[in-house]
Protein backbone atom coordinates (compact mmCIF):
# COMPACT_ATOMS: atom_id res chain seq x y z
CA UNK A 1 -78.38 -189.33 44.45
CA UNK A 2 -76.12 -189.03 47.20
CA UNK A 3 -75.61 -185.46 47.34
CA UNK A 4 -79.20 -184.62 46.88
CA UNK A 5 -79.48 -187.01 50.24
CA UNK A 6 -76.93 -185.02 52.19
CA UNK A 7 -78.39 -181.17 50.94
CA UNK A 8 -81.97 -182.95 52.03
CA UNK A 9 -80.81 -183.44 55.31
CA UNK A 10 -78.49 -180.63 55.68
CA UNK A 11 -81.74 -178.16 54.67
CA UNK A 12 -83.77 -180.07 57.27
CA UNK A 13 -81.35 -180.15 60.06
CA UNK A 14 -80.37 -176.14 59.40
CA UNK A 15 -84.53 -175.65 59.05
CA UNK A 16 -85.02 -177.58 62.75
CA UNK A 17 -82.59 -176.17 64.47
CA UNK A 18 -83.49 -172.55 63.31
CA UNK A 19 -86.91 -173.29 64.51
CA UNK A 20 -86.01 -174.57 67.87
CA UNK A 21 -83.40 -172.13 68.25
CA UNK A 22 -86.27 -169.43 67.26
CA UNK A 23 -88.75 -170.71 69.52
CA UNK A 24 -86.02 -170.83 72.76
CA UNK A 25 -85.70 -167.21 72.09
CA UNK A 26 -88.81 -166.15 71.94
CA UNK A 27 -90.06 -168.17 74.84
CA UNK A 28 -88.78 -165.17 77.45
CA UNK A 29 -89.78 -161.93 75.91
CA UNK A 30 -93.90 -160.70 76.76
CA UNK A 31 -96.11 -161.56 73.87
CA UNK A 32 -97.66 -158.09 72.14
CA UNK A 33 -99.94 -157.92 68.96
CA UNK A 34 -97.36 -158.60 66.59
CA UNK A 35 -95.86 -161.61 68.14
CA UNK A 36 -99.61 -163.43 67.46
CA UNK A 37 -98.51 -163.17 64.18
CA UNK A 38 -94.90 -164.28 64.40
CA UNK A 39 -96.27 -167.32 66.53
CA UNK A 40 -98.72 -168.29 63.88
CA UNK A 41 -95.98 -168.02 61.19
CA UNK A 42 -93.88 -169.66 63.19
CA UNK A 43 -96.46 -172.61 63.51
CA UNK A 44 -97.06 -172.68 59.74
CA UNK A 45 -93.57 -173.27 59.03
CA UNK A 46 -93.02 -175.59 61.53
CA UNK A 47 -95.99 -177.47 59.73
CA UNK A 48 -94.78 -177.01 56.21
CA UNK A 49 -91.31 -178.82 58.09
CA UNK A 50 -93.00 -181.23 59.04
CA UNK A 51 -95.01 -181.62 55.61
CA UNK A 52 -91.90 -181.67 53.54
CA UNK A 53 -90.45 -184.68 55.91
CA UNK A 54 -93.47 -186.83 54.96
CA UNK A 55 -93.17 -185.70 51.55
CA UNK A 56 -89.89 -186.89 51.08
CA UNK A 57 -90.03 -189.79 53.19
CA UNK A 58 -88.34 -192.21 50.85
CA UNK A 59 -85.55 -189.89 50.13
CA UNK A 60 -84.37 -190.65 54.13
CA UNK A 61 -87.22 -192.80 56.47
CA UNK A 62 -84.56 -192.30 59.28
CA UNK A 63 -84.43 -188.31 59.29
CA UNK A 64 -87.82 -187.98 57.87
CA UNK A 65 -88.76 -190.23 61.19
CA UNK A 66 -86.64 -187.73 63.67
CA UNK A 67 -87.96 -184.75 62.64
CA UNK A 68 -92.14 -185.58 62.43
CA UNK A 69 -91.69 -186.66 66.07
CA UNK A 70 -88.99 -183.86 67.43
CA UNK A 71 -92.39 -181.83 65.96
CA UNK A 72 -95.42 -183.93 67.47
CA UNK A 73 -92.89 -184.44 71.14
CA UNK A 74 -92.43 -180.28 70.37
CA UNK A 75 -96.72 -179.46 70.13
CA UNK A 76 -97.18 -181.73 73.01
CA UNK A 77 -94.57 -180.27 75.15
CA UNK A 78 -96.66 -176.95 74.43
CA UNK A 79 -100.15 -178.75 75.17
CA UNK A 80 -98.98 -179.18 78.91
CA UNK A 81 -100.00 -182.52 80.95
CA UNK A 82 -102.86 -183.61 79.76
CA UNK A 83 -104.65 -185.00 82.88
């Protein structure tokens, strides 16, 4: 039970940070046509993420926790001020 704890949180941790790291990247370069569709695989990944936290919730609360709000604090960082 253990181990399948630790490769849990070692896939979500790896999965996060390629996602953030991903999105810093990108964040620079102009947008074309294909990036639309790099941006909206992007998001669907970063939903199934955040899916397969809440899915596996009682496996770890803590990390499942961490990484469904390092996602919402993420989409509204991209929303802007909301005024």
């Amino acid at each position: 039970m253990a181990s399948m704890f630790m490769l849990f949180v070692a896939v979500l941790v790896a999965l996060v940070a390629g996602g953030v790291g991903y999105v810093l990247g990108r964040s620079s370069v102009p947008l074309g046509p294909e990036d639309s569709t790099a941006i909206a695989e992007r998001d669907a990944f970063i939903e199934q993420l955040r899916e397969l936290a809440w899915q596996h919730r009682d496996v770890s609360p803590e990390l499942s926790t961490i990484v469904i709000d390092e996602i919402a604090t993420h989409h509204r960082r991209l929303s802007g001020p909301n005024d």
